[in-house]
Protein backbone atom coordinates (compact mmCIF):
# COMPACT_ATOMS: atom_id res chain seq x y z
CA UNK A 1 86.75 158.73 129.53
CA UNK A 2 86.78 161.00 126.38
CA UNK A 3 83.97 161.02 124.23
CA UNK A 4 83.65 158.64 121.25
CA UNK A 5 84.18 161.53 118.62
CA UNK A 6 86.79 163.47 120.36
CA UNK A 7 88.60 159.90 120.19
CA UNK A 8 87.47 159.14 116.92
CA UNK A 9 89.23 162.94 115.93
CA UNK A 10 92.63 161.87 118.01
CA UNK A 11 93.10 158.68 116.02
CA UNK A 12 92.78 160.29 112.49
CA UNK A 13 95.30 162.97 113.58
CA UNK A 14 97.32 160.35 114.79
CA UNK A 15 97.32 158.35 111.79
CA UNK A 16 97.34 161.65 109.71
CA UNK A 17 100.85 162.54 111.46
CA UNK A 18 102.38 159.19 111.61
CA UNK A 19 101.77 158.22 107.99
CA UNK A 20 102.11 162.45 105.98
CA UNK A 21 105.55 161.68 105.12
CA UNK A 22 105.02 158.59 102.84
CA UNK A 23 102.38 161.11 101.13
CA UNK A 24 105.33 162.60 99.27
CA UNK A 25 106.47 159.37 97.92
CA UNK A 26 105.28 158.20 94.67
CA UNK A 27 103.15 154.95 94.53
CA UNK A 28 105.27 152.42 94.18
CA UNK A 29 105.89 149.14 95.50
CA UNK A 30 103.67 145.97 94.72
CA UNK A 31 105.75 145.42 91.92
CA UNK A 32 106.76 142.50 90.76
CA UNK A 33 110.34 142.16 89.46
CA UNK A 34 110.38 141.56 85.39
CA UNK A 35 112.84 139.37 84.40
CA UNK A 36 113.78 140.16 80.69
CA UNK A 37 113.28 142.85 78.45
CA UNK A 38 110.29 144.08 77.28
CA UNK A 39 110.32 142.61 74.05
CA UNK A 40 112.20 140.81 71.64
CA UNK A 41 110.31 141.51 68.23
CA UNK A 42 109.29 144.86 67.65
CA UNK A 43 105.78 145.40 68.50
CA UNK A 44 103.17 146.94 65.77
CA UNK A 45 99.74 146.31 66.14
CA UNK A 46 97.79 147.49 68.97
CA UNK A 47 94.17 146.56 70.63
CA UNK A 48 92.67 148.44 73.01
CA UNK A 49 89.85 146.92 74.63
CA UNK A 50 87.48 149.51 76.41
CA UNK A 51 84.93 148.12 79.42
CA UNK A 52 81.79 150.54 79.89
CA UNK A 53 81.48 150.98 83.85
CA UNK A 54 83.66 148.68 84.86
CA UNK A 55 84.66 148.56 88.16
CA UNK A 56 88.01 147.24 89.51
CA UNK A 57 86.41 145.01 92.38
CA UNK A 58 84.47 143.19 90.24
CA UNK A 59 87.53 141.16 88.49
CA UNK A 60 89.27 138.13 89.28
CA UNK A 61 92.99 139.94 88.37
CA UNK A 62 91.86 142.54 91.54
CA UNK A 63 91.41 139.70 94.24
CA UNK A 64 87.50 138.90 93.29
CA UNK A 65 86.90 135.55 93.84
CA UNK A 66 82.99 135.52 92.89
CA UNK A 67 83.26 137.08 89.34
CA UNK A 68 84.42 134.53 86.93
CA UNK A 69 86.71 136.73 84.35
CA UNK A 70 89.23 133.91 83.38
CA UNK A 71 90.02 135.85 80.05
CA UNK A 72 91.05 139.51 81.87
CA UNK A 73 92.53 137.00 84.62
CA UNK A 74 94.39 135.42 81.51
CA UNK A 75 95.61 138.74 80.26
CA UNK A 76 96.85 139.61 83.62
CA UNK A 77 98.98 136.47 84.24
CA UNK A 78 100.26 136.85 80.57
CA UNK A 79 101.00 141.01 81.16
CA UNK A 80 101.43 143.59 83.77
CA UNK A 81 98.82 144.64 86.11
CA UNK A 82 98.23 148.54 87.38
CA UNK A 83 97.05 148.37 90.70
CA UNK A 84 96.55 152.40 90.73
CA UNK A 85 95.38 153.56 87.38
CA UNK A 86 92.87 156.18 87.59
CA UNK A 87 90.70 157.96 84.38
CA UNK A 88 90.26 161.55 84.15
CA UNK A 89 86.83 161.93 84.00
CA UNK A 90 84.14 159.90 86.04
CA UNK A 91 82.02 159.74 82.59
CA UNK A 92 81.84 158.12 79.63
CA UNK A 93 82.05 161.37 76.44
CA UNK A 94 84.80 163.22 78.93
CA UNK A 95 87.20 160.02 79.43
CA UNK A 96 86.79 158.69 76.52
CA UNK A 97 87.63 161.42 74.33
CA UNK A 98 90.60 162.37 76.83
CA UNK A 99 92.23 158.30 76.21
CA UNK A 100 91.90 159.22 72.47
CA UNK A 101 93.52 162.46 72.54
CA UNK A 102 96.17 162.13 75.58
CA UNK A 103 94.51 165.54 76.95
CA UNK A 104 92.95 166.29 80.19
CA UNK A 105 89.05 166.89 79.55
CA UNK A 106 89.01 170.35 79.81
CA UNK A 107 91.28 170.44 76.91
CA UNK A 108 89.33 168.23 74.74
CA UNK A 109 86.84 170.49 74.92
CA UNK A 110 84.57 167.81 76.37
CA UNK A 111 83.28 167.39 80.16
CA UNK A 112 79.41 166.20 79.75
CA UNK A 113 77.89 163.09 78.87
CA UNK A 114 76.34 164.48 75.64
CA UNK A 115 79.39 166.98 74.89
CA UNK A 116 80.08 166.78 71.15
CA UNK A 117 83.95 165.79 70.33
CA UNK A 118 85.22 169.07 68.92
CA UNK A 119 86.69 167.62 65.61
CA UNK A 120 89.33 170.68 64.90
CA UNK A 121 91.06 171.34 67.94
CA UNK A 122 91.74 167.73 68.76
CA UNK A 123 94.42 165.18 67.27
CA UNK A 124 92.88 161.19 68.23
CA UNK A 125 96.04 158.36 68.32
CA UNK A 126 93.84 157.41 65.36
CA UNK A 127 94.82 160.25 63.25
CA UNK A 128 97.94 160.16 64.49
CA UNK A 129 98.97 156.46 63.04
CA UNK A 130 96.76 156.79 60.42
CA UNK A 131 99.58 159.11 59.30
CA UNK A 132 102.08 156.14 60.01
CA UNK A 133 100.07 153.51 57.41
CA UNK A 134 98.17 152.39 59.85
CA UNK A 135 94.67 150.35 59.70
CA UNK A 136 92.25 152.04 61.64
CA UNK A 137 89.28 151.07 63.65
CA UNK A 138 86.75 151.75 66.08
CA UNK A 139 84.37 148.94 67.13
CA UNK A 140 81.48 149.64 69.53
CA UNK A 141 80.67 152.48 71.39
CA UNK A 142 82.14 155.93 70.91
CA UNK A 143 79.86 158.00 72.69
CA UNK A 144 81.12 161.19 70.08
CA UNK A 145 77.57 162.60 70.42
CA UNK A 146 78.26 163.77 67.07
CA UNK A 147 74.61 163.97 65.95
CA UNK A 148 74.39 167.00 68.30
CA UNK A 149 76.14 169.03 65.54
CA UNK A 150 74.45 167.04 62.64
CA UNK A 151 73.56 170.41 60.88
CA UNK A 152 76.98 171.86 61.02
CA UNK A 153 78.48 168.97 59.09
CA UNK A 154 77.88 169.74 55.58
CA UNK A 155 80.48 167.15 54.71
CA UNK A 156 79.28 164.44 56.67
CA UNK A 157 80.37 163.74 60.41
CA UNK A 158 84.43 163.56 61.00
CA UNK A 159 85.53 159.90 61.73
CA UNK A 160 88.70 161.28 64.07
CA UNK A 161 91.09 159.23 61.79
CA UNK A 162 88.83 156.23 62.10
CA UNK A 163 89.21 154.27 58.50
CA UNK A 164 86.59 151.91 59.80
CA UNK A 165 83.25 152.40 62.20
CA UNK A 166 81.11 149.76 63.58
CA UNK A 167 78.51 150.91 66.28
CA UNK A 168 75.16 150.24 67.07
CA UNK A 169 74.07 150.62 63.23
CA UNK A 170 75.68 147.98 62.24
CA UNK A 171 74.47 145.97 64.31
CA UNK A 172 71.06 146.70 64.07
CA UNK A 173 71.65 145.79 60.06
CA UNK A 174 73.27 142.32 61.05
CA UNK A 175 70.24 141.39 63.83
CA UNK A 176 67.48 142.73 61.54
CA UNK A 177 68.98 140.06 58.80
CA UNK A 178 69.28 136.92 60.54
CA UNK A 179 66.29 134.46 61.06
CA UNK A 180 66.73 132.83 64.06
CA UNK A 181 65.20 129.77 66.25
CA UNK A 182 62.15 130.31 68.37
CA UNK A 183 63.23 131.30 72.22
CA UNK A 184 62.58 129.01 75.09
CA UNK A 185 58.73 130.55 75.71
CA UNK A 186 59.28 129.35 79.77
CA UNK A 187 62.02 132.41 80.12
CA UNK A 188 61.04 135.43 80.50
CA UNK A 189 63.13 138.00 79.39
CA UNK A 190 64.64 142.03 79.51
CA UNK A 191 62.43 143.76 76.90
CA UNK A 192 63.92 147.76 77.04
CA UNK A 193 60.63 149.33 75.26
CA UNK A 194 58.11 147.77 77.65
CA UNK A 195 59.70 149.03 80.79
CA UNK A 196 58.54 152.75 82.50
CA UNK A 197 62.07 154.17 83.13
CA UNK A 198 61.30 155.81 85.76
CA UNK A 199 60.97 152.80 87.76
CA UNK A 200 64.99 152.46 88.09
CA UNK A 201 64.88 149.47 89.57
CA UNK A 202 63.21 147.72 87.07
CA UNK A 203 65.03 149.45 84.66
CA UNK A 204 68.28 148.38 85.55
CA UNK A 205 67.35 144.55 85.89
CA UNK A 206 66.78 143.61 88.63
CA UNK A 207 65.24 140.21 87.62
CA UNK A 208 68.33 139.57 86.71
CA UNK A 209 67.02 138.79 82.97
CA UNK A 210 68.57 138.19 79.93
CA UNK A 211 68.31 140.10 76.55
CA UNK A 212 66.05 138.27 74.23
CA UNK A 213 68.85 137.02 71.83
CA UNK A 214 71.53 134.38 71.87
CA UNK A 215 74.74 134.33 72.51
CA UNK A 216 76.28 134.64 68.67
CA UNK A 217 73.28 136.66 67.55
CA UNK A 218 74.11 139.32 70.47
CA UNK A 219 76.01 142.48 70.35
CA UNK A 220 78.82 142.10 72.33
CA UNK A 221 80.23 138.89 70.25
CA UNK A 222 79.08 141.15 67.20
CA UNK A 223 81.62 143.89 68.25
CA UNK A 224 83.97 141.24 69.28
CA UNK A 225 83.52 139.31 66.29
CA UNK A 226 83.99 142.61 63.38
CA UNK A 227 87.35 143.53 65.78
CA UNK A 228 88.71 140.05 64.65
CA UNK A 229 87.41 140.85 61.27
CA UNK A 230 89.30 143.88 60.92
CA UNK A 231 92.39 141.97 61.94
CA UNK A 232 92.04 139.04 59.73
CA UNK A 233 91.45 141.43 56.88
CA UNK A 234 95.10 143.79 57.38
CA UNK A 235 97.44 141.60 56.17
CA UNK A 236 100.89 143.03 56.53
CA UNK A 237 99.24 146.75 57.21
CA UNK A 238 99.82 147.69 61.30
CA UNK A 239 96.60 147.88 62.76
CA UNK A 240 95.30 149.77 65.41
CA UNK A 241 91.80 148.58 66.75
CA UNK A 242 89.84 150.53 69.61
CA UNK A 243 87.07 147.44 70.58
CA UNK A 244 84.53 149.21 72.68
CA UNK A 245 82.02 147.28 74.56
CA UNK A 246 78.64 148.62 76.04
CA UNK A 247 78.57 146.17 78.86
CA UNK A 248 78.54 146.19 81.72
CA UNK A 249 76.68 149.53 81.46
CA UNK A 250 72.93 149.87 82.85
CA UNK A 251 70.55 148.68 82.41
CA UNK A 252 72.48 145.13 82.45
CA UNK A 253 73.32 143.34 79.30
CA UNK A 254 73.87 139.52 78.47
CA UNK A 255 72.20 136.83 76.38
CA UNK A 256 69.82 134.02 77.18
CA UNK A 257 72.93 131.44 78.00
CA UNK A 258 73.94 133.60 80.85
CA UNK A 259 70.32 133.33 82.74
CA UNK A 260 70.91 132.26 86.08
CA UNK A 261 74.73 132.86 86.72
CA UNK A 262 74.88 134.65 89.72
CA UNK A 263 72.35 134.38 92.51
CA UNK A 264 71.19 138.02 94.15
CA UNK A 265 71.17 136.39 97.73
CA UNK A 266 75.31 135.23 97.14
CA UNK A 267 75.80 139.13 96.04
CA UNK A 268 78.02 141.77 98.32
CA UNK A 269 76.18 144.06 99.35
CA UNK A 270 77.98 147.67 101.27
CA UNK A 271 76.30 148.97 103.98
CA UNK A 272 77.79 152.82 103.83
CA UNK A 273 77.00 154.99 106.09
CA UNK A 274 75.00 157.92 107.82
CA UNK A 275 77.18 159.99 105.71
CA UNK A 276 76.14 159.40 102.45
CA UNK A 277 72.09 159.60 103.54
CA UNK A 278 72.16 163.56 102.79
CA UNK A 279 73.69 163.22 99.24
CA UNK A 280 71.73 159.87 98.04
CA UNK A 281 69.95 160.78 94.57
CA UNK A 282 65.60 160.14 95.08
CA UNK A 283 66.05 157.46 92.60
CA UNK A 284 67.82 155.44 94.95
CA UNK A 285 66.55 155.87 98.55
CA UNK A 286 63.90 153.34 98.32
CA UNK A 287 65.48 150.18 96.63
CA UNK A 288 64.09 147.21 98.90
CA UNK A 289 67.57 145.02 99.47
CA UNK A 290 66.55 142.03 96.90
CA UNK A 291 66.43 145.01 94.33
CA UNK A 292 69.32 145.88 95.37
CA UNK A 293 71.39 142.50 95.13
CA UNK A 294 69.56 141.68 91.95
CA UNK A 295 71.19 144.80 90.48
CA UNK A 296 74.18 143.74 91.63
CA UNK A 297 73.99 140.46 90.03
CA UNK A 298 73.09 141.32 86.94
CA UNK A 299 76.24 143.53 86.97
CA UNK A 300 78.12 140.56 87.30
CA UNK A 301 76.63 138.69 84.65
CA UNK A 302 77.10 141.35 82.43
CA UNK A 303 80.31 141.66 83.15
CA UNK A 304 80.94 137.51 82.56
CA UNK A 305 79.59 137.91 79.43
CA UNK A 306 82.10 140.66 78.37
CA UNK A 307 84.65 138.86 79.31
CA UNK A 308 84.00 135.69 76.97
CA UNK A 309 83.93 137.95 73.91
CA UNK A 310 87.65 139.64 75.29
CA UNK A 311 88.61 135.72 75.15
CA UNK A 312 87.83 135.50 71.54
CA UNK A 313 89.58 138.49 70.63
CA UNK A 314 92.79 137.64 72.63
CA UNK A 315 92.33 133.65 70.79
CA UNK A 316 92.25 135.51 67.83
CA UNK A 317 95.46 136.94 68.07
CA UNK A 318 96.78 133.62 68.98
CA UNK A 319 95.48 131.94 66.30
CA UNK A 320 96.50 134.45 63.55
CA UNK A 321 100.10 134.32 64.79
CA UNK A 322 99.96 138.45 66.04
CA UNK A 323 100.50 138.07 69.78
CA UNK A 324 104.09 138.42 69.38
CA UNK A 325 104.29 141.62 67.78
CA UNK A 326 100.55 143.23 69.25
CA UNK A 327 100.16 145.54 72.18
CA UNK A 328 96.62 144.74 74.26
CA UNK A 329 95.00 147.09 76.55
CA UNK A 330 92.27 146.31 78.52
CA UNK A 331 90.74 149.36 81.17
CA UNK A 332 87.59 150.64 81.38
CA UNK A 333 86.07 153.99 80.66
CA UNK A 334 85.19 155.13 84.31
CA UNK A 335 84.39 152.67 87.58
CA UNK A 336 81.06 152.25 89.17
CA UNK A 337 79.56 152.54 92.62
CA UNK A 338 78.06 148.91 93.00
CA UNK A 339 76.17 150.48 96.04
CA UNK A 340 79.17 151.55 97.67
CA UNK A 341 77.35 155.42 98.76
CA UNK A 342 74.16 154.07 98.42
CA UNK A 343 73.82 154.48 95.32
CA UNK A 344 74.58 152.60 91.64
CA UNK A 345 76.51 155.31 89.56
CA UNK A 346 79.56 156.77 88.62
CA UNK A 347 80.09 160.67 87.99
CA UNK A 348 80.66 161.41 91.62
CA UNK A 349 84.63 161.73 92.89
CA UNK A 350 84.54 158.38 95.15
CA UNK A 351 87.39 156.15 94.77
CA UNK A 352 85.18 153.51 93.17
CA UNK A 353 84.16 155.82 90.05
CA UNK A 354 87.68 156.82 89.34
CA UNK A 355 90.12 153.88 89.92
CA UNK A 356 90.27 151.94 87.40
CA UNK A 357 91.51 148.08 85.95
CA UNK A 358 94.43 148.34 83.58
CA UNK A 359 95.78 145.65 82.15
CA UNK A 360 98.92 145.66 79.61
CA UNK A 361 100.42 143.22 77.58
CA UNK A 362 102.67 144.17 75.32
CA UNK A 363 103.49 141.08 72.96
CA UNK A 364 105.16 137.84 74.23
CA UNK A 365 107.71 139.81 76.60
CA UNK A 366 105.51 140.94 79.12
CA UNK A 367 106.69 139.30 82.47
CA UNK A 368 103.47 137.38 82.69
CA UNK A 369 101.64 137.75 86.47
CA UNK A 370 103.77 141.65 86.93
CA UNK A 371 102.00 144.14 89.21
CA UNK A 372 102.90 147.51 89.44
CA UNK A 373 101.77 150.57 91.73
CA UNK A 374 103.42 152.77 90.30
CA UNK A 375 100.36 155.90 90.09
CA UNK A 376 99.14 156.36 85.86
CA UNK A 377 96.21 158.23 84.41
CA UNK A 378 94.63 157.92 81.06
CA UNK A 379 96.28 160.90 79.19
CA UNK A 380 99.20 158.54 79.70
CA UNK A 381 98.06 155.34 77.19
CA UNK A 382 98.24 157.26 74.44
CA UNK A 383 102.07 158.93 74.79
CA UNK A 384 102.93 154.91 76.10
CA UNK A 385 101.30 153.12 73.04
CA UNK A 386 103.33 155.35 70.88
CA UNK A 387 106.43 154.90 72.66
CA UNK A 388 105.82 150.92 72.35
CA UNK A 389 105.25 150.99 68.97
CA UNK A 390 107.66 153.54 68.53
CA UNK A 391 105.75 155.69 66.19
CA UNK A 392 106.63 159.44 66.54
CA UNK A 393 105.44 161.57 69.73
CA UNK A 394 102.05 163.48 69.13
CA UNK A 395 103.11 166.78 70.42
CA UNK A 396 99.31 167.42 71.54
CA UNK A 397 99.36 164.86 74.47
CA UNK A 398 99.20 166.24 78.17
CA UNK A 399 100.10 162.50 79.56
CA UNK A 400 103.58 161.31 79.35
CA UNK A 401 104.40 157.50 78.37
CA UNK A 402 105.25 154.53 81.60
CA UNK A 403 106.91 152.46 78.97
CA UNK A 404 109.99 152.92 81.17
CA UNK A 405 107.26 151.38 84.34
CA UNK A 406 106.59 148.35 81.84
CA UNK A 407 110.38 147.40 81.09
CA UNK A 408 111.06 148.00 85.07
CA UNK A 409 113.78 150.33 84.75
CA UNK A 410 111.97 152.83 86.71
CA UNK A 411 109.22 151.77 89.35
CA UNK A 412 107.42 155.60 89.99
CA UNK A 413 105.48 157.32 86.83
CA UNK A 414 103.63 160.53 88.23
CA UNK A 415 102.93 162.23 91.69
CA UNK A 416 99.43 162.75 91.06
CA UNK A 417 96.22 161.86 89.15
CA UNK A 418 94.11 164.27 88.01
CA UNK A 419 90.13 163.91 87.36
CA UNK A 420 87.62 166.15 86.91
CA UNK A 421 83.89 166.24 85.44
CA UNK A 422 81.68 169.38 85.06
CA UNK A 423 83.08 172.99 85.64
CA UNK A 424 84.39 172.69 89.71
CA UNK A 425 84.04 169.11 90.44
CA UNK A 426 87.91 167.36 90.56
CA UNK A 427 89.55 164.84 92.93
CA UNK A 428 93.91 164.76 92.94
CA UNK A 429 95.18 161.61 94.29
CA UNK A 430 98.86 160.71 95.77
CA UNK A 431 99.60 157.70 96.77
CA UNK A 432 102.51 156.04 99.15
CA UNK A 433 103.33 152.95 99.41
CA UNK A 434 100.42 151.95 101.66
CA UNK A 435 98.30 154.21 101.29
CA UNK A 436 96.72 156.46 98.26
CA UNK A 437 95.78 160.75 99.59
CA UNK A 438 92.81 161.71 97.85
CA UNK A 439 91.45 165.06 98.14
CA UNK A 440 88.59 166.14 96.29
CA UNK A 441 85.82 168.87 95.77
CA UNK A 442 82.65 166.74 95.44
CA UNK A 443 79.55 166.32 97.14
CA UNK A 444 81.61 165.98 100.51
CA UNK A 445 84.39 168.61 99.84
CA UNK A 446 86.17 166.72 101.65
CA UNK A 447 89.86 165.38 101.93
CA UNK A 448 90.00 161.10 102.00
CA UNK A 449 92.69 158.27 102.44
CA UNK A 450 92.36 154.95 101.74
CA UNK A 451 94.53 151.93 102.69
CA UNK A 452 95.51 149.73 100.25
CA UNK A 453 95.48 146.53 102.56
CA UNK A 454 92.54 147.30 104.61
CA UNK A 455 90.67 149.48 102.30
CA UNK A 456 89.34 150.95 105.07
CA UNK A 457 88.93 154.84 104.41
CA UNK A 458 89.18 158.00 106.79
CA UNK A 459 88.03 161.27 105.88
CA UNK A 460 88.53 164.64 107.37
């Protein structure tokens, strides 16, 4: 009998030679047939609503049946569903200032966390339909890093066509104002300045503990709550609101109503492999397992609580008559390694840091419950939103628009995503109609493909 590797080696070369052709295909399939066009009333007002580390598993519309996200669930059974959308950057600063722009990161100028957003060489959507009349604004997290080039602003930092700018600040103003009721004293609770951070378990909740604030005093429904505002407030003027949340980013965010939503001993936990021992970060190696599940938990209930304040923006529409004529995007900035690796991160080149949730729908037209596999990146929303609102093409964008994916006259978009963080560090993905080709030049070097039923993966 042949030894287990040498057999191990046949069967990938098997599968590798029986399954190469559909590599040249584009990713289509799991599409579900629309039934009318796109829409009826022209569409005008857009929202796009940004998650901060979310990853695809951990949602309801991607076949999780532990996470309760009814309000992404509802925007998926009212729109159309990407089943392989992928960002091009595995990091906050990089991908988000590539969705703005519709450029790959290298072109944007920026590829590390604390990169400032080059202000000259780069056009945002913002600017772009600021030029059209548009209302603009930017709620939440923008991660410009603009104070790193506070002394080179004479003028005052550039708002990238942003009319109006809610972050942190803001907040802070509104929490510092209010006088609220006592907290329950038998809770304890997640106080940030009296943990040591370099105990990352701690530091990342794994108590599973809520924030010391209620639910309408916190700063999710804040952000969600001055989105609305900015929509209530535009009258006739088209709108175009970028709502970016902070959760469910580390360490783990939600009020004092969400204590106790998810039990650590009910959480997944992946087992990975021998492989991954060699490139585990120290930081990680010696999590005891109910650290690790309360981690995971509290990822979850951050996650839950994000998704109530996406249900009052999407009831907000509703209720102000705009759903009709208003594009919503949901996606996330980059994905997150949930202990998939060993390890709770994203800016590596696994799968789970680059694929992404994307949700669209695009006003009451949307074939509600649609999945698609045909293959998008991010440098693609911005080129699409245009063409949906049809405001003119920004001749700066890199992506090109899948509006054509959306109304189902054609089921393929690209041959290949692109990602990339720091200067050699990229993964290129192709994907068939079972399974996705993914080679990239990470920690493993390596060439991957995953299955799309089993998600089973084998590497070479």
């Amino acid at each position: 009998m042949l030894p287990g590797n040498v057999l191990l080696i046949m069967k990938i070369q098997f599968l590798w030679s029986m399954n190469n052709w559909m590599l040249n295909l584009a990713c289509v399939g799991l599409f579900s047939v629309l039934q009318i066009p796109l829409q009826a009333t022209a569409l005008k007002n857009v929202v796009v609503i940004l998650a901060d580390d979310h990853a695809l598993k951990v949602t309801g519309a991607y076949g999780n049946d532990l996470i309760r996200t009814p309000n992404i669930d509802r925007l998926a059974a009212e729109g159309i569903t990407f089943d392989q959308a992928f960002c091009n950057a595995p990091i906050c600063s990089a991908s988000r200032q590539s969705m703005l722009t519709g450029k790959y990161p290298h072109a944007t100028g920026v590829n590390l966390l604390f990169t400032p957003f080059p202000d000259g060489p780069n056009v945002t959507i913002a600017e772009h339909l600021r030029e059209q009349n548009y209302r603009t604004a930017i709620i939440g997290k923008t991660h410009w890093n603009n104070w790193a080039w506070s002394s080179l602003y004479k003028e005052g930092a550039p708002n990238h066509g942003f009319d109006t700018i809610v972050e942190r600040g803001p907040y802070s103003e509104f929490y510092n104002a209010l006088s609220p009721a006592p907290l329950p004293t038998n809770q304890a609770y997640y106080r940030r300045e009296e943990i040591d951070r370099t105990n990352t378990a701690e530091w990342m909740n794994w108590n599973v503990l809520p924030h010391p604030v209620r639910d309408a005093d916190s700063m999710g429904t804040f952000f969600a709550n001055e989105a609305i505002r900015v929509m209530e407030e535009s009258g006739e003027k088209p709108f175009f609101v970028w709502l970016a949340f902070a959760e469910p980013h580390a360490p783990f965010y939600f009020p004092l109503e969400y204590a106790g939503k998810y039990d650590p001993d009910t959480m997944p936990l992946p087992e990975g492999s021998s492989e991954d021992d060699r490139w585990v970060p120290a930081k990680y190696r010696n999590f005891t397992d109910a650290e690790k599940r309360g981690i995971i938990a509290a990822y979850y209930t951050s996650t839950e609580y994000m998704d109530k304040n996406i249900g009052l923006v999407l009831n907000a529409i509703d209720r102000l008559g705009l759903r009709e004529n208003t594009v919503v995007l949901y996606l996330s900035d980059n994905g997150y390694l949930l202990y998939e690796h060993k390890r709770f991160e994203k800016h590596t080149m696994w799968e789970e840091a680059i694929h992404q949730p994307m949700i669209v729908r695009a006003g009451i037209a949307s074939s509600s419950g649609a999945r698609t596999g045909a293959l998008v990146e991010y440098v693609d929303v911005v080129p699409t939103i245009l063409d949906l609102i049809d405001a003119p093409h920004l001749d700066s964008v890199q992506g090109s628009s899948f509006k054509a994916v959306l109304e189902n006259t054609r089921e393929e978009h690209r041959d290949i995503a692109f990602s990339t963080y720091l200067q050699d560090n990229f993964a290129m993905v192709s994907c068939s109609t079972r399974f996705c080709a993914y080679s990239s030049r990470s920690v493993s070097g390596r060439s991957c493909r995953f299955s799309k039923d089993t998600g089973i993966a084998i590497c070479f």
